[in-house]
PDB file of N, CA and C in Angstrom:
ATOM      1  N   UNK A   1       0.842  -1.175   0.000  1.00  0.00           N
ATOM      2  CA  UNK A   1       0.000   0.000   0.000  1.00  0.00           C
ATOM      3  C   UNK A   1       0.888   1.239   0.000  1.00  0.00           C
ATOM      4  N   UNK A   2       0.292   1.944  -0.857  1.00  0.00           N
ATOM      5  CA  UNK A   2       1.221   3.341  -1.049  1.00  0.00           C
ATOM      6  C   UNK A   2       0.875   4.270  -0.421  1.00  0.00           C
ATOM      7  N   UNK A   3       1.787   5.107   0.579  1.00  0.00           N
ATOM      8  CA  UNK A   3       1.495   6.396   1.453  1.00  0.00           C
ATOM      9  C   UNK A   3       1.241   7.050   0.865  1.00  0.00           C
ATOM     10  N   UNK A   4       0.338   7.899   1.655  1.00  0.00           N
ATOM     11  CA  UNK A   4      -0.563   9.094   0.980  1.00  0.00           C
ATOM     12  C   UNK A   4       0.098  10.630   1.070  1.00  0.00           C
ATOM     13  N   UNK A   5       1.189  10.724   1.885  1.00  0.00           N
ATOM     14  CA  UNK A   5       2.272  11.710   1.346  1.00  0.00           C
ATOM     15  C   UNK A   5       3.179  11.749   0.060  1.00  0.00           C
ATOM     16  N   UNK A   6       2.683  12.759  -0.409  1.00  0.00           N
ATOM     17  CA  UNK A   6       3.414  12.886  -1.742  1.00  0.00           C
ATOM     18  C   UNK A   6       4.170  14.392  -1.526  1.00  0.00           C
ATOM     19  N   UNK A   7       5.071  14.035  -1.890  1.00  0.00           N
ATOM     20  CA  UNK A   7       6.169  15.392  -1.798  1.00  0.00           C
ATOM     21  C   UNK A   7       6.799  15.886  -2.772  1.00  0.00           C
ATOM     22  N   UNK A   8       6.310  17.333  -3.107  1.00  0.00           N
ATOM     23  CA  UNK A   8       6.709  18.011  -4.548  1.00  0.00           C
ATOM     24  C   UNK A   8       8.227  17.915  -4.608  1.00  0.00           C
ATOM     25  N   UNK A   9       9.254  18.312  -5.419  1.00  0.00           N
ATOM     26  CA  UNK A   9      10.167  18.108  -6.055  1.00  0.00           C
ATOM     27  C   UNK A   9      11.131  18.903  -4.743  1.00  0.00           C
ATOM     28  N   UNK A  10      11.038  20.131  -4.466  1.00  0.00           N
ATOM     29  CA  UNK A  10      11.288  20.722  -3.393  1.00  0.00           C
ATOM     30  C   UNK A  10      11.808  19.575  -2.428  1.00  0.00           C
ATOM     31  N   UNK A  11      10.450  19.305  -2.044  1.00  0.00           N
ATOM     32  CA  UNK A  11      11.104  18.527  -0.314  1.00  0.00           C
ATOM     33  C   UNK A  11      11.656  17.501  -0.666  1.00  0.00           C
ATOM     34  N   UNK A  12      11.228  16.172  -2.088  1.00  0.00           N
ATOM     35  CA  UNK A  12      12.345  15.554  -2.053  1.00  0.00           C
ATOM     36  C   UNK A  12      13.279  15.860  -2.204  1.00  0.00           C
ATOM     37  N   UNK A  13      13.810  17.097  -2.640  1.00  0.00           N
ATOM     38  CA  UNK A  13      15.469  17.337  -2.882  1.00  0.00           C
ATOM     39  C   UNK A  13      16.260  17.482  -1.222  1.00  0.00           C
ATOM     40  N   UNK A  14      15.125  18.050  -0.623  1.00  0.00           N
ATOM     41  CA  UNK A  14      16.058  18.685   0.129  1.00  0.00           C
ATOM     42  C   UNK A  14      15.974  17.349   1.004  1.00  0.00           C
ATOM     43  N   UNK A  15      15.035  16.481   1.308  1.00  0.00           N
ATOM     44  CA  UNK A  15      14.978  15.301   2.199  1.00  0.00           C
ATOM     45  C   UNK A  15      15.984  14.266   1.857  1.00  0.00           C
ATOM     46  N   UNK A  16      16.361  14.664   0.472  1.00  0.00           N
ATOM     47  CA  UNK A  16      18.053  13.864  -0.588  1.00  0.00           C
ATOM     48  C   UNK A  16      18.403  14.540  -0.136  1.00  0.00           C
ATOM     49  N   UNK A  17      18.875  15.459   0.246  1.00  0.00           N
ATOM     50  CA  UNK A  17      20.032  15.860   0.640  1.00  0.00           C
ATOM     51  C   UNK A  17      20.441  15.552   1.936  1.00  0.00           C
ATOM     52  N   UNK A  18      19.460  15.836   3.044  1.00  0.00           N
ATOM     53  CA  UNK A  18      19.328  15.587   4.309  1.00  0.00           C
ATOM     54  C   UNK A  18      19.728  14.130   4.578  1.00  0.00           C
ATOM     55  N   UNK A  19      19.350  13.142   3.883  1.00  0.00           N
ATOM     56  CA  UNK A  19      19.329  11.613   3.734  1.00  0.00           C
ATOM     57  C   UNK A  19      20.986  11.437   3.550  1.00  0.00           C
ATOM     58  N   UNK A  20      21.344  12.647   2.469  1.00  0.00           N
ATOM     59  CA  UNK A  20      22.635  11.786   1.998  1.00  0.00           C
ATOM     60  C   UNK A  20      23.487  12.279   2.354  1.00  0.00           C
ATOM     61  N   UNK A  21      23.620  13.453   2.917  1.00  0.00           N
ATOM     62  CA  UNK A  21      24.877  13.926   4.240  1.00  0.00           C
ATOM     63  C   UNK A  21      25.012  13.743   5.107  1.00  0.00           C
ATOM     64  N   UNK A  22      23.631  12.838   5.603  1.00  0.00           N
ATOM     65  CA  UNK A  22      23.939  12.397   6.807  1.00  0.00           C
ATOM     66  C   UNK A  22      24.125  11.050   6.692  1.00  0.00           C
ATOM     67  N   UNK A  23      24.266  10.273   5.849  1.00  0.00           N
ATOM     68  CA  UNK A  23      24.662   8.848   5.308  1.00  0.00           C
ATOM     69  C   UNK A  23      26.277   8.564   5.412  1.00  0.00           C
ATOM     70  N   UNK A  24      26.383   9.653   4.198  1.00  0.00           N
ATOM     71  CA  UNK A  24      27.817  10.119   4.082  1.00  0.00           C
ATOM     72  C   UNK A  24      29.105  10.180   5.449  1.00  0.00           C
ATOM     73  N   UNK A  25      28.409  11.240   5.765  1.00  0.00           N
ATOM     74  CA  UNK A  25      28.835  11.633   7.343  1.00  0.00           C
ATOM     75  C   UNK A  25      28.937  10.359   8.217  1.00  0.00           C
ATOM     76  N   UNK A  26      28.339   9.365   8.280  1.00  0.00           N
ATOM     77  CA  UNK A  26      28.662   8.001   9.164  1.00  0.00           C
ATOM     78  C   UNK A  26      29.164   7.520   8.572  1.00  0.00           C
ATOM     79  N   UNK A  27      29.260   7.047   7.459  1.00  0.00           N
ATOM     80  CA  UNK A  27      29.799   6.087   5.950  1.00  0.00           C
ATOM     81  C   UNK A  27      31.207   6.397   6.408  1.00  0.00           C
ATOM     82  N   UNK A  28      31.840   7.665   6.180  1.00  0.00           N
ATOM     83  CA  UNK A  28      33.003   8.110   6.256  1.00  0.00           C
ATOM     84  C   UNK A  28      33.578   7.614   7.810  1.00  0.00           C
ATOM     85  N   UNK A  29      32.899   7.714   8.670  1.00  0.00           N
ATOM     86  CA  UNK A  29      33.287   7.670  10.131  1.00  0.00           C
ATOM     87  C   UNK A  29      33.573   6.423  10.324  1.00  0.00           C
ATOM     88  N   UNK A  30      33.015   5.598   9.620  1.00  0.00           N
ATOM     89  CA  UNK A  30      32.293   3.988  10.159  1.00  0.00           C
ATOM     90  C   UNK A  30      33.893   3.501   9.309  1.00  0.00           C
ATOM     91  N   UNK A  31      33.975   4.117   7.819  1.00  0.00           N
ATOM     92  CA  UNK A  31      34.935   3.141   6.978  1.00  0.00           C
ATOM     93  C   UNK A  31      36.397   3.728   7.553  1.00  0.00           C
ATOM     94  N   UNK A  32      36.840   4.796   8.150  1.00  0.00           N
ATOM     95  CA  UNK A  32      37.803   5.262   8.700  1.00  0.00           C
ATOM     96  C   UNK A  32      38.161   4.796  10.117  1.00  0.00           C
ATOM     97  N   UNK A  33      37.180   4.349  10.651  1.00  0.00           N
ATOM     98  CA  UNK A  33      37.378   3.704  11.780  1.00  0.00           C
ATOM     99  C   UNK A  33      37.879   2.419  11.860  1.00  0.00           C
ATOM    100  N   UNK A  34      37.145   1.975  10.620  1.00  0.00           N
ATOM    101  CA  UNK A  34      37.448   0.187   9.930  1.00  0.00           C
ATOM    102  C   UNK A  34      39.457   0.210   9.830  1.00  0.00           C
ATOM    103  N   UNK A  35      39.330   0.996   8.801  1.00  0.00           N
ATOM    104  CA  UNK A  35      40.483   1.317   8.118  1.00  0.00           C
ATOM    105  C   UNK A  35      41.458   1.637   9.226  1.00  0.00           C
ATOM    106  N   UNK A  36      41.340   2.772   9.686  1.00  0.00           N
ATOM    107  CA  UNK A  36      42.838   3.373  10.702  1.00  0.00           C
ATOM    108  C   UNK A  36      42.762   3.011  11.790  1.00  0.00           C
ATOM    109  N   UNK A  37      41.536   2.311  12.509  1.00  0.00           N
ATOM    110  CA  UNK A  37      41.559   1.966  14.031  1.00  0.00           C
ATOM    111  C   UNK A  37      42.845   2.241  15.015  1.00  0.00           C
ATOM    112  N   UNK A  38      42.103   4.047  14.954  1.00  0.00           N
ATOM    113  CA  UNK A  38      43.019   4.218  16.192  1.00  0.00           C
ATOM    114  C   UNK A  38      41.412   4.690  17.159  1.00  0.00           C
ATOM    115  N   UNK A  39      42.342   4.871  18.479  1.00  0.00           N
ATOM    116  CA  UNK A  39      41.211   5.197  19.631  1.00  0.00           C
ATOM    117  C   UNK A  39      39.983   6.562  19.157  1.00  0.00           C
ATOM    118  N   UNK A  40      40.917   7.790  18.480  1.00  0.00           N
ATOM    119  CA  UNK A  40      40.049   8.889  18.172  1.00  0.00           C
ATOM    120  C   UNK A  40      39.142   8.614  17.148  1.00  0.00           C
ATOM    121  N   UNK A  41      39.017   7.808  16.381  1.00  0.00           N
ATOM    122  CA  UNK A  41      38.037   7.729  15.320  1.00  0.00           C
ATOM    123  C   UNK A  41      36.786   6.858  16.218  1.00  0.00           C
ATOM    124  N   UNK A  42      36.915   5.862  16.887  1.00  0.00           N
ATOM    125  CA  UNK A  42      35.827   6.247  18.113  1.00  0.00           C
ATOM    126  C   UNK A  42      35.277   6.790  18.552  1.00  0.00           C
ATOM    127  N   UNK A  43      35.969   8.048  19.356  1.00  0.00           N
ATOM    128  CA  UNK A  43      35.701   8.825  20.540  1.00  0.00           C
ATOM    129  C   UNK A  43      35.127  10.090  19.191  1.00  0.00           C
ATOM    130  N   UNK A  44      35.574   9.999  17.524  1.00  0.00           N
ATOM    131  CA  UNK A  44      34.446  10.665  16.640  1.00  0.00           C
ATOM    132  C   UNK A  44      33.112  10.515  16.603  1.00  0.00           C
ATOM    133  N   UNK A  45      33.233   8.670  16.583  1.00  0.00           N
ATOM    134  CA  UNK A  45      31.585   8.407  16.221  1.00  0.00           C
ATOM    135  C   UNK A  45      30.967   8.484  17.087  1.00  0.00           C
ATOM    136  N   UNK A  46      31.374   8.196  18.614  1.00  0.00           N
ATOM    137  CA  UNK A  46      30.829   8.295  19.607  1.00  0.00           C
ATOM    138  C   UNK A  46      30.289   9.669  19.927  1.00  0.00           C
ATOM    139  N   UNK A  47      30.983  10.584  19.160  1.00  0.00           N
ATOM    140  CA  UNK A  47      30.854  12.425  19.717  1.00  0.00           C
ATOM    141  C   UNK A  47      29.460  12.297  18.545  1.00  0.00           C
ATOM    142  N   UNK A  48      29.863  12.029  17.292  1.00  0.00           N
ATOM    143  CA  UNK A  48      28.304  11.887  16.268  1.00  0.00           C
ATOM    144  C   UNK A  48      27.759  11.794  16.871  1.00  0.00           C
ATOM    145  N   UNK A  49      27.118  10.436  17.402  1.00  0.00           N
ATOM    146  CA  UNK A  49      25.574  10.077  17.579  1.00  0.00           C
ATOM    147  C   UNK A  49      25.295  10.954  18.952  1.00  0.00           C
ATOM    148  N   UNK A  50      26.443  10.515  19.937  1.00  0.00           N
ATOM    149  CA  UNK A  50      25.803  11.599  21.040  1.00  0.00           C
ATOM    150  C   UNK A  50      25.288  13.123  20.248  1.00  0.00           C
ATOM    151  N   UNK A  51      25.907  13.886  19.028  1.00  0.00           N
ATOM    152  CA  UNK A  51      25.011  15.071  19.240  1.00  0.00           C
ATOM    153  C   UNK A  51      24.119  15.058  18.457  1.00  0.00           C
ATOM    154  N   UNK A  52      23.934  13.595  17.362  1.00  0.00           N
ATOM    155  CA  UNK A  52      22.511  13.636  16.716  1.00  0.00           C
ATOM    156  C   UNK A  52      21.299  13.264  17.259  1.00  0.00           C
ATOM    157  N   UNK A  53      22.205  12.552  19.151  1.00  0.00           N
ATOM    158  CA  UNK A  53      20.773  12.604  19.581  1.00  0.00           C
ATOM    159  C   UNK A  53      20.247  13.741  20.245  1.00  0.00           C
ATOM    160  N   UNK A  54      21.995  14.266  20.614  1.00  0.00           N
ATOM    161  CA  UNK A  54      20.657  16.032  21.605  1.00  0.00           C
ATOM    162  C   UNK A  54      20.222  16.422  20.579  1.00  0.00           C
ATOM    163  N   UNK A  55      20.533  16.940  19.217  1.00  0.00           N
ATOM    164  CA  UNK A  55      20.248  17.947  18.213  1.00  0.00           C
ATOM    165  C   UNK A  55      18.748  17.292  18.159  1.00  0.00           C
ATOM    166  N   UNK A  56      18.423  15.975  17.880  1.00  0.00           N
ATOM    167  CA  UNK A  56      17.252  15.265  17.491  1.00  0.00           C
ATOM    168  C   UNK A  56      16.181  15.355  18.659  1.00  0.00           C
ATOM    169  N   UNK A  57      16.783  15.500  19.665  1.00  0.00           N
ATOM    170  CA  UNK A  57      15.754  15.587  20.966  1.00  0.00           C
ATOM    171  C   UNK A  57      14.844  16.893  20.932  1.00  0.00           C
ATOM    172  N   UNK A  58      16.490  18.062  20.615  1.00  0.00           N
ATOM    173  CA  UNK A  58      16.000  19.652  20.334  1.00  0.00           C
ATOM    174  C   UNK A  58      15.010  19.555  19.405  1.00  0.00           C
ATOM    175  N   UNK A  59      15.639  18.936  18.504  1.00  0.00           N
ATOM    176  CA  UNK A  59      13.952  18.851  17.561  1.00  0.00           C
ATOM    177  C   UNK A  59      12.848  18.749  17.375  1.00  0.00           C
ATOM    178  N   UNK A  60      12.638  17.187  18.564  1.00  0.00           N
ATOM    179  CA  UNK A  60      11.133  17.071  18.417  1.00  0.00           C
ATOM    180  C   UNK A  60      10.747  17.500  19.998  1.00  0.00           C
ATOM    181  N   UNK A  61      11.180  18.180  20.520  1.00  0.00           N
ATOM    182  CA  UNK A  61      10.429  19.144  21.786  1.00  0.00           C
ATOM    183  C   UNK A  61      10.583  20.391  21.300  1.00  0.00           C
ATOM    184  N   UNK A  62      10.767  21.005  19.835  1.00  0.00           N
ATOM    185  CA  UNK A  62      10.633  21.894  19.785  1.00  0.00           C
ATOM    186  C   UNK A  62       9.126  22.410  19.208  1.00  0.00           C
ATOM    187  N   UNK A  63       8.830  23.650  20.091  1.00  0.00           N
ATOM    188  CA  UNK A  63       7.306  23.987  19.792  1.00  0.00           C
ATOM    189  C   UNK A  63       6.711  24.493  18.515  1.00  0.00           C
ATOM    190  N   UNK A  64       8.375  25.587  17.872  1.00  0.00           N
ATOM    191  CA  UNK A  64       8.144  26.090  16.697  1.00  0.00           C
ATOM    192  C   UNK A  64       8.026  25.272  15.736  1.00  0.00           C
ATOM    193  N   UNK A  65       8.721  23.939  15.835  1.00  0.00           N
ATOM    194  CA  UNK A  65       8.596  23.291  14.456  1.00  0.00           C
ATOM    195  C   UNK A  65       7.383  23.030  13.817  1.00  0.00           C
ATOM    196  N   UNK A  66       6.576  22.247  15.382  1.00  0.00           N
ATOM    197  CA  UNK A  66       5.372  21.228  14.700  1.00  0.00           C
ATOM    198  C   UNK A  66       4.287  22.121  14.815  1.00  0.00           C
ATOM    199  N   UNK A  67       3.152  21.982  13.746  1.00  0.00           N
ATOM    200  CA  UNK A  67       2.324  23.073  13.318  1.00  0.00           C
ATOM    201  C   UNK A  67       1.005  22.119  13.575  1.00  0.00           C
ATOM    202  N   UNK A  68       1.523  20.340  13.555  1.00  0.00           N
ATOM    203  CA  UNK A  68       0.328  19.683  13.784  1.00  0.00           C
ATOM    204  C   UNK A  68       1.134  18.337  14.948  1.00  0.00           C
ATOM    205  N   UNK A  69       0.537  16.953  14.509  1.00  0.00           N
ATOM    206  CA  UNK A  69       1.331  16.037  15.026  1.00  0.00           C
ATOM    207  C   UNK A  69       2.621  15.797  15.249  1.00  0.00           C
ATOM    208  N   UNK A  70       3.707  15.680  16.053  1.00  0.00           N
ATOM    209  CA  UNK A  70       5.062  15.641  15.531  1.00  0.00           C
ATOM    210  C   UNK A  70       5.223  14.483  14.894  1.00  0.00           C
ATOM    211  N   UNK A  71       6.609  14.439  14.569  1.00  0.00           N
ATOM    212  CA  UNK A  71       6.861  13.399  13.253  1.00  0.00           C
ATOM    213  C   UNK A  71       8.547  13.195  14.067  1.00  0.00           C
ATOM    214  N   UNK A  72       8.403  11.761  14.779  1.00  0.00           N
ATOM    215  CA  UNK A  72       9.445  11.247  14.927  1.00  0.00           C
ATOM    216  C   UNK A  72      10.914  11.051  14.052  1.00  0.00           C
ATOM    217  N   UNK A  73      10.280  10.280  13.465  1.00  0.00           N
ATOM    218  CA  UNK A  73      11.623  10.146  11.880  1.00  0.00           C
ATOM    219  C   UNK A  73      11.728  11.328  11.511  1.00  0.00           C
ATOM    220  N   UNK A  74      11.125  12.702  11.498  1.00  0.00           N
ATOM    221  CA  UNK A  74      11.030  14.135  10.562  1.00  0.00           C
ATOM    222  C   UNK A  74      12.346  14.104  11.539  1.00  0.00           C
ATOM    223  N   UNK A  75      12.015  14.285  12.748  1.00  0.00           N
ATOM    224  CA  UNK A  75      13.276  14.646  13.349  1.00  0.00           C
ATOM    225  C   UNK A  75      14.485  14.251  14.094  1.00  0.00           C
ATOM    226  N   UNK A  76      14.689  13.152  13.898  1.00  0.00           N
ATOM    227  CA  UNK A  76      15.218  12.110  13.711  1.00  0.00           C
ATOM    228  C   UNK A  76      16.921  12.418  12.798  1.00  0.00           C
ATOM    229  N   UNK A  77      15.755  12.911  11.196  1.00  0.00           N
ATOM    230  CA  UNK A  77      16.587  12.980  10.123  1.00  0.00           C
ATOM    231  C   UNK A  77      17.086  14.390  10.650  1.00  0.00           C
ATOM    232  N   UNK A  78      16.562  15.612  10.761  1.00  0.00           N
ATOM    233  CA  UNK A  78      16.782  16.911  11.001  1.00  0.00           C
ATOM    234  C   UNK A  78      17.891  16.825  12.011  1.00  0.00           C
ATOM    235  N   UNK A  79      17.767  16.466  13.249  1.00  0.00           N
ATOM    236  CA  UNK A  79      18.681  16.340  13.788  1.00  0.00           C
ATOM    237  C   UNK A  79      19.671  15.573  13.899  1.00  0.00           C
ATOM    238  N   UNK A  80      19.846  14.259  12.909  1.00  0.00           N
ATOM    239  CA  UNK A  80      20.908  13.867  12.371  1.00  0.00           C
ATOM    240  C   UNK A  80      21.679  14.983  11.943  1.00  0.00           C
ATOM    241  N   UNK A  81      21.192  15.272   9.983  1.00  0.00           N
ATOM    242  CA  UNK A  81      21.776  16.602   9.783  1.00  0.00           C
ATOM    243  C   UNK A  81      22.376  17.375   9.942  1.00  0.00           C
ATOM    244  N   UNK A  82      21.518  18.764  11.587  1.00  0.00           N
ATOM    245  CA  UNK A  82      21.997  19.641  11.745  1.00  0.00           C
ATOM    246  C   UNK A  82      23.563  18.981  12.318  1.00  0.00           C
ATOM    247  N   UNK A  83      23.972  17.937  13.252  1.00  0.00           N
ATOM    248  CA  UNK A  83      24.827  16.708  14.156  1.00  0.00           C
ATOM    249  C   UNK A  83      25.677  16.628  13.210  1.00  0.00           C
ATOM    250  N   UNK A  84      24.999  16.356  11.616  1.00  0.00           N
ATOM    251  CA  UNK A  84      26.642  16.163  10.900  1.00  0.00           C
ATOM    252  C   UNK A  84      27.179  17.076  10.188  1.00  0.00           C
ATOM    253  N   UNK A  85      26.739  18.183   9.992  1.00  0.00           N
ATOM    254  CA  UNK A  85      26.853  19.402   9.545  1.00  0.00           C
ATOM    255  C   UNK A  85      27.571  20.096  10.639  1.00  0.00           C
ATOM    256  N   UNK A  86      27.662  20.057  11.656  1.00  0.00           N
ATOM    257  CA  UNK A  86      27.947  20.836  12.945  1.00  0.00           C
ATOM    258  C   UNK A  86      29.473  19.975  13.314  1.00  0.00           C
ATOM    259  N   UNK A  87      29.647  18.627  13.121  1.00  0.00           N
ATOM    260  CA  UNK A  87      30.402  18.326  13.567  1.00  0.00           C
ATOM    261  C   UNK A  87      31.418  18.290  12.244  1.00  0.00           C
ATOM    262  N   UNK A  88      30.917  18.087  11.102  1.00  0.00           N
ATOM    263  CA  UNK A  88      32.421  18.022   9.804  1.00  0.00           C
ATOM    264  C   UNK A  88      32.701  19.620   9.842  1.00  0.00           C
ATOM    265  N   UNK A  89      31.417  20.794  10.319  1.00  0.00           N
ATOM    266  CA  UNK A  89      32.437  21.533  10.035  1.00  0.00           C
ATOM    267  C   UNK A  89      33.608  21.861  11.558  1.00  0.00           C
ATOM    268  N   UNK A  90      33.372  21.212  12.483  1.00  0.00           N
ATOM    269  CA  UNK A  90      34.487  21.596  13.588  1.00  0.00           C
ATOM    270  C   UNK A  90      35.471  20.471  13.034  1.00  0.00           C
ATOM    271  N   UNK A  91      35.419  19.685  12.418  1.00  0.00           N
ATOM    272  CA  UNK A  91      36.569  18.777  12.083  1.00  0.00           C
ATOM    273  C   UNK A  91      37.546  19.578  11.143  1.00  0.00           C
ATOM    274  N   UNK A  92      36.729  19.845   9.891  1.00  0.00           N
ATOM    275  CA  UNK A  92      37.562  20.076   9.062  1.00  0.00           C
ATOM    276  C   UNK A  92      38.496  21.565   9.906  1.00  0.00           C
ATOM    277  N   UNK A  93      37.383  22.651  10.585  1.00  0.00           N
ATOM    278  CA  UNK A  93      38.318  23.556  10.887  1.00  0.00           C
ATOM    279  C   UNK A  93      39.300  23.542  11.785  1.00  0.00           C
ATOM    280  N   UNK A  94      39.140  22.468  12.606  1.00  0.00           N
ATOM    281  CA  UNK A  94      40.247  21.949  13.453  1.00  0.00           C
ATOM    282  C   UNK A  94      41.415  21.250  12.722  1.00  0.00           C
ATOM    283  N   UNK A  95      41.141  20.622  11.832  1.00  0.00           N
ATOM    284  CA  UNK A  95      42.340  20.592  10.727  1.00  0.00           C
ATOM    285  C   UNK A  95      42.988  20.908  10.407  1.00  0.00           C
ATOM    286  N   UNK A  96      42.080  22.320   9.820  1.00  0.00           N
ATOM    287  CA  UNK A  96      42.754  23.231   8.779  1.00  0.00           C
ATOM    288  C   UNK A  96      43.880  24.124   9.693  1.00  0.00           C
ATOM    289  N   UNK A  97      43.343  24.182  10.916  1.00  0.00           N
ATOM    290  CA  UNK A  97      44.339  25.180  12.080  1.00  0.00           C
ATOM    291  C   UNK A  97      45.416  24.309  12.439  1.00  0.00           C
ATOM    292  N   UNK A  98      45.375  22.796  12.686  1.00  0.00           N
ATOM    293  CA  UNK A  98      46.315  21.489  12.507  1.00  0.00           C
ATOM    294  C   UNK A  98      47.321  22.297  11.787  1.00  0.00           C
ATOM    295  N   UNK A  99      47.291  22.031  10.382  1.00  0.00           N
ATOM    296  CA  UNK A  99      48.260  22.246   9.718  1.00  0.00           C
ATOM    297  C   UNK A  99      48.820  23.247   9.269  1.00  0.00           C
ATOM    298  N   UNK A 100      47.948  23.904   9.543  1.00  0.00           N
ATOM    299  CA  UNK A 100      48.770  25.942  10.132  1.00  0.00           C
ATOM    300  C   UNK A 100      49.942  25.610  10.645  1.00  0.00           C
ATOM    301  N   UNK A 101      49.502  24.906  11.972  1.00  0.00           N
ATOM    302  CA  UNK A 101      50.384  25.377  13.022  1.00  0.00           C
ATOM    303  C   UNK A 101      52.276  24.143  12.368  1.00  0.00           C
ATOM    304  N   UNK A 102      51.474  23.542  11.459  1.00  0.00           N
ATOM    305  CA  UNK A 102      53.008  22.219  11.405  1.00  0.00           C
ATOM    306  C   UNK A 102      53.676  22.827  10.151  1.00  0.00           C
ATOM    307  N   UNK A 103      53.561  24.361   9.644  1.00  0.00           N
ATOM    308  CA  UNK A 103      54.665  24.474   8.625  1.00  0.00           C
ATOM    309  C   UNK A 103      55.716  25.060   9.124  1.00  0.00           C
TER     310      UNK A 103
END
């Protein structure tokens, strides 16, 4: 049986996008962890999910969002997201200051 939400071109893009940076964002964590197994690529994924779950909590107790029922999975994904967006960019800029400091 087919759901009765249908979503104009809009929200699927942006729900692709949402879907696939935050895919990405573990994909990378999960196969780097495989790969280099040292202790910090852990104490990465472990820092992930801990803040996709506060970010995700912020989400669905938030009052402004929901206009009707809340939507678990809505925010779920959202606060995945904002979690991996928030955390590649403190990675990369912690990096980028990394190798400032080693020329």
């Amino acid at each position: 049986m087919m759901s009765d939400t249908h979503l104009s071109l809009y929200e699927f893009l942006r729900m692709f996008v949402v879907i696939g940076v935050t895919l990405i964002g573990y994909f990378y964590l999960i196969l780097n962890l495989i790969t280099v197994r040292k202790l910090g690529g852990v104490f990465q994924l472990l820092a992930l999910i801990g803040l996709s779950a506060i970010f995700s909590f912020m989400m669905f107790r938030s009052e402004n969002m929901w206009s009707g029922e809340p939507s678990f999975s809505l925010a779920l994904m959202f606060g995945s997201f904002s979690a991996t967006v928030i955390f590649y960019m403190f990675k990369i800029m912690i990096h980028a200051f990394e190798s400032l400091g080693r020329e």
